[in-house]
Protein backbone atom coordinates (compact mmCIF):
# COMPACT_ATOMS: atom_id res chain seq x y z
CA UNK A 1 -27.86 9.24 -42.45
CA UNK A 2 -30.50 11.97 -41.09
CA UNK A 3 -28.60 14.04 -38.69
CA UNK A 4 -30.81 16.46 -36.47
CA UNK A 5 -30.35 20.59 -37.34
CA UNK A 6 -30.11 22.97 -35.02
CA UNK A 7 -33.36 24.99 -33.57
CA UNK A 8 -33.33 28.09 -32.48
CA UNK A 9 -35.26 30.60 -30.67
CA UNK A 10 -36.60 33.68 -32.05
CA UNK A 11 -37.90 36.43 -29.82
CA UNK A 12 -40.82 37.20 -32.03
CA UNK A 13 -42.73 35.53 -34.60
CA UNK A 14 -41.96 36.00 -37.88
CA UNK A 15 -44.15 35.45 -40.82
CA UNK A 16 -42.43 35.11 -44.18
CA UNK A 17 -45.42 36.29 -47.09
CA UNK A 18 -44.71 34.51 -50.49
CA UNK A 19 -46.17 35.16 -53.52
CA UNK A 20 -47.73 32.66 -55.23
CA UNK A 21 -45.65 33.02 -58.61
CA UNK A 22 -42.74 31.95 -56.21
CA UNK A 23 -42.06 28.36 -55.51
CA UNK A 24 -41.43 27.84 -51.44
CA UNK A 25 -38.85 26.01 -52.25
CA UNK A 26 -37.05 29.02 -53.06
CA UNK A 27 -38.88 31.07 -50.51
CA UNK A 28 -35.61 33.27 -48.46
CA UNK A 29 -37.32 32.33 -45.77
CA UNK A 30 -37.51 28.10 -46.01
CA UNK A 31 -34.23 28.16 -43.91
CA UNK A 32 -35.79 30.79 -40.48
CA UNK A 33 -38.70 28.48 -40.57
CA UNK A 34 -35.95 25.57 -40.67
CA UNK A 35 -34.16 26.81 -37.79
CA UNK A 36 -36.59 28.24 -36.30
CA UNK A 37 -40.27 26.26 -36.65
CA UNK A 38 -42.03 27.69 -33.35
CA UNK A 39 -41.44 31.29 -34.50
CA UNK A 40 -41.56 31.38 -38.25
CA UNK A 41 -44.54 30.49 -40.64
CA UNK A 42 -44.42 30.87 -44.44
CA UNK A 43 -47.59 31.90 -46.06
CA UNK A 44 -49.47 33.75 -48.32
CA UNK A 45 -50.88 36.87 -48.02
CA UNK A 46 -54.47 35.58 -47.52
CA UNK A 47 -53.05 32.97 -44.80
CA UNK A 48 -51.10 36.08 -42.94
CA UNK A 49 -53.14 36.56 -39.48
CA UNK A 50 -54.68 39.77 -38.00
CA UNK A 51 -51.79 40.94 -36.29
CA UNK A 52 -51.42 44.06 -33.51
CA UNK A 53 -50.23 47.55 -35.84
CA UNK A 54 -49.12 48.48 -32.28
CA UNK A 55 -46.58 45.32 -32.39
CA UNK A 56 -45.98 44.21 -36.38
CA UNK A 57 -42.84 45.87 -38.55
CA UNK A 58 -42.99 45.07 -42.37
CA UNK A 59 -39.87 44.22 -43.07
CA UNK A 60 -39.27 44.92 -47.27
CA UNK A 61 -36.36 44.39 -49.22
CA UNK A 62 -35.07 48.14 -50.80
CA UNK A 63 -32.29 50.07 -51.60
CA UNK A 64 -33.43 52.80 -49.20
CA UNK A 65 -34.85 50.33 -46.65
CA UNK A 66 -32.77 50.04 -42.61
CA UNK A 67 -30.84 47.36 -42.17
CA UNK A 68 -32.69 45.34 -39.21
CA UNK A 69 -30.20 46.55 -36.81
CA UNK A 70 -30.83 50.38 -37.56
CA UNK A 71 -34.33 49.34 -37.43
CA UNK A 72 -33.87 47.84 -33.84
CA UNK A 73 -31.86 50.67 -32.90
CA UNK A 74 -34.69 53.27 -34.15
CA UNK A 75 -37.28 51.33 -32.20
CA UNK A 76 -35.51 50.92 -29.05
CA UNK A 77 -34.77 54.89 -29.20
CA UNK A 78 -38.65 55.60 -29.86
CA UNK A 79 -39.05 53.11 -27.00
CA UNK A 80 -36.65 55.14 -24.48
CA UNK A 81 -38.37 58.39 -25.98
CA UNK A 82 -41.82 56.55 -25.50
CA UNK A 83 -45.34 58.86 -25.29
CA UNK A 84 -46.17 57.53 -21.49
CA UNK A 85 -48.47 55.15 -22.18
CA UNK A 86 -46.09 52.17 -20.93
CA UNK A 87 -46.99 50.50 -24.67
């Protein structure tokens, strides 16, 4: 019997880029967009939209890479530092 999942809500949108060697059934990302269908889209990189530099983090799997919450931490301490714009 179907059971209904879980949603929940993200607070941004997060767009999952898949290359087209990989099947989306695979994709890392099938189960945010699961959870989470208003905020996540899977798609290639010719489907990704214009999105804000301003506003958009690339988030890439490396060794060397932050773990999303040093990342959150860094921007949130840029934020606090901020260059008096208000942005």
């Amino acid at each position: 019997a179907y059971t209904d999942r879980p949603k929940v809500r993200l607070p941004c949108r997060a767009y999952f880029i898949t290359d087209k060697k990989e099947l989306l059934t695979k994709a890392t990302g099938v189960q945010c967009a699961m959870l989470a269908p208003e905020h996540v889209t899977l798609c290639r990189p010719h489907e990704l939209p214009e999105l804000d530099p301003r506003r958009t983090a690339l988030l890439f799997p490396d060794d060397e890479a932050l773990t999303v919450p040093e990342f959150a931490a860094r921007v949130a301490s840029e934020r606090v530092a901020g260059d008096g714009d208000g942005d």
